[in-house]
N, C-alpha and C. Protein backbone atom coordinates (compact mmCIF):
# COMPACT_ATOMS: atom_id res chain seq x y z
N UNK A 1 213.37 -25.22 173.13
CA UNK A 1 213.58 -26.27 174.09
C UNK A 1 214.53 -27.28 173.49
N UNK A 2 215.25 -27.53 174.52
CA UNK A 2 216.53 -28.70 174.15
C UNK A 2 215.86 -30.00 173.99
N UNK A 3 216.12 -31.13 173.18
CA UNK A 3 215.91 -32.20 173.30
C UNK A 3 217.11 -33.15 173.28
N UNK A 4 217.05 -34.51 173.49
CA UNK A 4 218.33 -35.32 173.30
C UNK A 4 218.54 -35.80 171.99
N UNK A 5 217.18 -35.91 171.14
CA UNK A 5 218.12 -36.20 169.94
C UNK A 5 218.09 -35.44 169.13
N UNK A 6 219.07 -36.09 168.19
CA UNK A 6 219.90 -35.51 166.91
C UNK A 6 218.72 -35.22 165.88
N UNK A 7 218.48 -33.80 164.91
CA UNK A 7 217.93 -33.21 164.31
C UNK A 7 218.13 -34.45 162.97
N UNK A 8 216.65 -34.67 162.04
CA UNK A 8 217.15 -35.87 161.47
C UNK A 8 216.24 -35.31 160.18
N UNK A 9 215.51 -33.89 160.37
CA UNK A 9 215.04 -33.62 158.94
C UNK A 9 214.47 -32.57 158.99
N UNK A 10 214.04 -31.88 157.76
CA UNK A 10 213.91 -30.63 157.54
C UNK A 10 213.27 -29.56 158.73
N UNK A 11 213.78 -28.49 158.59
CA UNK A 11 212.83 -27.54 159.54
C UNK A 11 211.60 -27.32 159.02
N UNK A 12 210.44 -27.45 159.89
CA UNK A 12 209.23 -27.11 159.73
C UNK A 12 209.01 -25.41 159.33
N UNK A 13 209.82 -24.34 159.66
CA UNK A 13 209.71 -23.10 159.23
C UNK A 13 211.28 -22.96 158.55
N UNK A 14 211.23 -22.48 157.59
CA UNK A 14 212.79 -21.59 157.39
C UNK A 14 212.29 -20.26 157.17
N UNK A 15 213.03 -19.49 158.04
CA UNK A 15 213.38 -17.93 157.56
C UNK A 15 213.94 -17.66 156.62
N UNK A 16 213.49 -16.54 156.08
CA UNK A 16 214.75 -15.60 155.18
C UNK A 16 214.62 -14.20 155.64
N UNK A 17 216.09 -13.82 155.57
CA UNK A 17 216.31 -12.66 156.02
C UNK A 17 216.81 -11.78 155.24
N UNK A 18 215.89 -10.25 155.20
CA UNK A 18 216.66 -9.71 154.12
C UNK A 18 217.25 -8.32 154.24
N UNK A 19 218.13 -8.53 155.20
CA UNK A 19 218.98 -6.64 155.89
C UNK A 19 219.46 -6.38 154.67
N UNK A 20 219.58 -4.39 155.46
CA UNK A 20 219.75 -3.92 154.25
C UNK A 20 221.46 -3.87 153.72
N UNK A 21 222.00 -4.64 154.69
CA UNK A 21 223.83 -4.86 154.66
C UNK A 21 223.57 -6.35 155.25
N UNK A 22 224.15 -7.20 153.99
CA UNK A 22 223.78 -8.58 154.20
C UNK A 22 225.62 -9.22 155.03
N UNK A 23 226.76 -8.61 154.98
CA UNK A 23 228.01 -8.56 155.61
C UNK A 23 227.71 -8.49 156.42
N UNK A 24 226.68 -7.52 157.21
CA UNK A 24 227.05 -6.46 158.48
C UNK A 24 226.51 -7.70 159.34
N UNK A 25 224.98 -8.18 158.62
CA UNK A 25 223.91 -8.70 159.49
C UNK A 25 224.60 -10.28 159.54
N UNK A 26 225.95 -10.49 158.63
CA UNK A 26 225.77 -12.09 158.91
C UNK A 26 227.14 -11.93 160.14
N UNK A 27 227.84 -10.90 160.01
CA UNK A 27 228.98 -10.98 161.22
C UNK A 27 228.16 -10.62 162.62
N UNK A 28 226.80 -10.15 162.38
CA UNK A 28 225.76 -9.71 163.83
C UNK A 28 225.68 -10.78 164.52
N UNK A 29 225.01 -11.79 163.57
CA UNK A 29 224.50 -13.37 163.77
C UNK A 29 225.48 -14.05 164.36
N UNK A 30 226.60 -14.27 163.83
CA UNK A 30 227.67 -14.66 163.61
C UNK A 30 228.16 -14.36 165.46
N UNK A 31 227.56 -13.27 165.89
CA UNK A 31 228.75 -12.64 167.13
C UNK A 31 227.46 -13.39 168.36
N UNK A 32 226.30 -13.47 167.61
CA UNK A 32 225.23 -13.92 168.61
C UNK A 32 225.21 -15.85 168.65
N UNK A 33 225.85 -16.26 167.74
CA UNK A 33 225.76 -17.82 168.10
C UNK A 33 225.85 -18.54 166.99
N UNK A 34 225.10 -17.87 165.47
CA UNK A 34 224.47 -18.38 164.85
C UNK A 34 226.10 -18.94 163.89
N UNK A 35 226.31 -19.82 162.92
CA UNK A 35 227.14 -20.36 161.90
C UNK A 35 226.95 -20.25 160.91
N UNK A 36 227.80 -20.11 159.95
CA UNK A 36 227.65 -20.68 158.32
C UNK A 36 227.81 -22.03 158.17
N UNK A 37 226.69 -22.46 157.27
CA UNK A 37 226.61 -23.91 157.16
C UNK A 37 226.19 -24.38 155.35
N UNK A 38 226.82 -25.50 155.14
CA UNK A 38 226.69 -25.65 153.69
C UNK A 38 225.36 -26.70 153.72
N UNK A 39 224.89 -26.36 152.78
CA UNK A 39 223.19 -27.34 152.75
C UNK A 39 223.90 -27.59 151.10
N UNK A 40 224.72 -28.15 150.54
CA UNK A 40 224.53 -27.86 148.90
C UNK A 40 224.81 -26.79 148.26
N UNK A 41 224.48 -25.93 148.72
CA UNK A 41 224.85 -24.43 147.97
C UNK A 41 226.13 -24.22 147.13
N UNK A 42 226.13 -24.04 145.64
CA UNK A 42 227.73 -23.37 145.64
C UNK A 42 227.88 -22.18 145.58
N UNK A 43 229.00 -21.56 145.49
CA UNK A 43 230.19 -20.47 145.72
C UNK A 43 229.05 -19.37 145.17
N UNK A 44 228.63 -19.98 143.94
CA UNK A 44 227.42 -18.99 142.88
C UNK A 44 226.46 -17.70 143.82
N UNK A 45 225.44 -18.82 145.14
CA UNK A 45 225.01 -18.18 145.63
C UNK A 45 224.51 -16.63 146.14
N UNK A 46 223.70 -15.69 146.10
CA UNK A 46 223.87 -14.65 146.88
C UNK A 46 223.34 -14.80 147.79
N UNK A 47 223.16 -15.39 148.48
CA UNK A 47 222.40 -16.16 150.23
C UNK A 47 223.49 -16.28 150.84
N UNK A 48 223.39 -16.17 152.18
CA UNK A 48 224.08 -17.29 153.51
C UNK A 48 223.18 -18.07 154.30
N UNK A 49 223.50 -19.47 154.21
CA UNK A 49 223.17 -20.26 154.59
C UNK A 49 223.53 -19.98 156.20
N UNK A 50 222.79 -20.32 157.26
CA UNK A 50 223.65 -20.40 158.40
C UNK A 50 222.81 -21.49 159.38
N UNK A 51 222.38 -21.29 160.67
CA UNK A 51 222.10 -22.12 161.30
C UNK A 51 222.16 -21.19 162.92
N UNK A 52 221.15 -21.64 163.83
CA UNK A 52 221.54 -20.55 165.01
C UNK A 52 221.87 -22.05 166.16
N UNK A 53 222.45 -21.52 167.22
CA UNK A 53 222.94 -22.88 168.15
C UNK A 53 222.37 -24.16 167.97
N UNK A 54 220.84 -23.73 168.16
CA UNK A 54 220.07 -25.00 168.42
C UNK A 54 220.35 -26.02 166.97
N UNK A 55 220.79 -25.57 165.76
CA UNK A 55 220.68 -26.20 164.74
C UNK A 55 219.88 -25.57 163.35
N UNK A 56 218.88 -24.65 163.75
CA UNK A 56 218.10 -24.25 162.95
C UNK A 56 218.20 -23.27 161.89
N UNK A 57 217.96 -24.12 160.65
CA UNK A 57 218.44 -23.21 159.53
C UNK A 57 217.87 -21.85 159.30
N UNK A 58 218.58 -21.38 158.42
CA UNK A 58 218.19 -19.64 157.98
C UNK A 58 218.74 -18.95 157.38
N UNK A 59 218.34 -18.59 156.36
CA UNK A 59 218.95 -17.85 155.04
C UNK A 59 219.30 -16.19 155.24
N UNK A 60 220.60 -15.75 155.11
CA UNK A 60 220.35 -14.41 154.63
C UNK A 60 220.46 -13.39 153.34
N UNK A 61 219.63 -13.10 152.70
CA UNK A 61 219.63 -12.72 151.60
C UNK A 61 220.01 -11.43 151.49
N UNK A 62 220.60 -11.30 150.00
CA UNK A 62 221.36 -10.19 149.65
C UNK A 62 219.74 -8.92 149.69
N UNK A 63 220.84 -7.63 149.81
CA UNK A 63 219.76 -6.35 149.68
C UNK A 63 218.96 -6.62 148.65
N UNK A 64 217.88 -5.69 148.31
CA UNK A 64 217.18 -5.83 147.35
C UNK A 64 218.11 -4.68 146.27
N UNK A 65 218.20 -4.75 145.45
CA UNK A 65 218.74 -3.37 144.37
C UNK A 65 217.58 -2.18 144.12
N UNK A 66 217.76 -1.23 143.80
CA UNK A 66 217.03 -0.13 143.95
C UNK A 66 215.69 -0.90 142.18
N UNK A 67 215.87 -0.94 141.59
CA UNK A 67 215.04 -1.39 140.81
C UNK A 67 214.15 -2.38 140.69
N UNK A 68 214.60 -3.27 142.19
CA UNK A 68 213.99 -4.30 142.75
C UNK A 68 212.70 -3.86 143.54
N UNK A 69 213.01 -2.74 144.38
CA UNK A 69 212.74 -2.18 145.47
C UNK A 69 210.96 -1.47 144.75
N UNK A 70 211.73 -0.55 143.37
CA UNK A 70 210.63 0.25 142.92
C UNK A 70 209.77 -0.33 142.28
N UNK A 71 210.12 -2.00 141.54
CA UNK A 71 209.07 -2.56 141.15
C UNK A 71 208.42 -3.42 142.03
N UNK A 72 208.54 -3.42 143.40
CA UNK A 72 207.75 -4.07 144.61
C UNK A 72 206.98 -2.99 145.46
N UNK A 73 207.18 -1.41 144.73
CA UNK A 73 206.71 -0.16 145.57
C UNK A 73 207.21 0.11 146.86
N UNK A 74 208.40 -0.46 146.62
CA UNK A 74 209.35 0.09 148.16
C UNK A 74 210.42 0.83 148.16
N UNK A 75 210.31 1.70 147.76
CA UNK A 75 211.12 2.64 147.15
C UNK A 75 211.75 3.40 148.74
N UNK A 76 213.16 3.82 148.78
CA UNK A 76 213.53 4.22 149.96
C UNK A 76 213.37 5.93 150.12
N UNK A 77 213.03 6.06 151.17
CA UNK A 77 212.92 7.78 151.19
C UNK A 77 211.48 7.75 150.72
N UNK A 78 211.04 7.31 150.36
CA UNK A 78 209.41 7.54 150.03
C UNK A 78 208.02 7.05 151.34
N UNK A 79 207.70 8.62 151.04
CA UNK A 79 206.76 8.94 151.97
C UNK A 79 205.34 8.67 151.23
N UNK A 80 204.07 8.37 152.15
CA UNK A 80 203.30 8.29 151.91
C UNK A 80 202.25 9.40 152.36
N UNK A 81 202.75 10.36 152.62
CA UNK A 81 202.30 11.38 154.06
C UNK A 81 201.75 12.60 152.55
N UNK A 82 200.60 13.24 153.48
CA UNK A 82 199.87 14.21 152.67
C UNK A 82 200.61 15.03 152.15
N UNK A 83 200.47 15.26 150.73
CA UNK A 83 201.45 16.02 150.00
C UNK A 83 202.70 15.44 149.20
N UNK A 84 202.69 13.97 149.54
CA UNK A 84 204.04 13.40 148.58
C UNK A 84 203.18 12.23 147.76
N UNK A 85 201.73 12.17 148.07
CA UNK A 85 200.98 10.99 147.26
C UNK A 85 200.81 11.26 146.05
N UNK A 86 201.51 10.44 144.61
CA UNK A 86 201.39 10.95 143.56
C UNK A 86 199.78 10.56 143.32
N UNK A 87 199.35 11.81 142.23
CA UNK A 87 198.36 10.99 141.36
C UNK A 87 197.76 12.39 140.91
């Protein structure tokens, strides 16, 4: 819902977003409304900062790396289905 005034402090929720093509998903955003916006951040970053019409911030974060993935047990291509359960 629209209001008349001007946004004057933090968002009560921030997202983070974490596709698995962090390019693909910020030119997606990007085609749906949303902006890149600087909060502070420098160049360093692997995030995009952005913002969708209304104002509201939201991060998109880089993929996870495959070594990231296997020490959180999310390994890609891995099934949990009878017959691939190690042990």
């Amino acid at each position: 819902m629209k209001v008349p005034e001007r946004k004057e402090i933090k968002n009560r929720l921030h997202l983070d977003l974490r596709p698995e093509d962090q390019a693909e998903e910020v030119q997606r955003l990007e085609a749906l409304g949303a902006t890149r916006i600087s909060v502070g951040q420098g160049p360093e970053v692997t995030w995009v900062v952005m913002a969708d019409p209304d104002g509201n911030e939201f991060c998109v974060l880089r993929a996870l790396r495959s070594e990231e993935l296997e020490a959180q047990g999310l390994v890609p291509g891995f099934s949990e289905a009878p017959g691939n359960a190690a042990g």
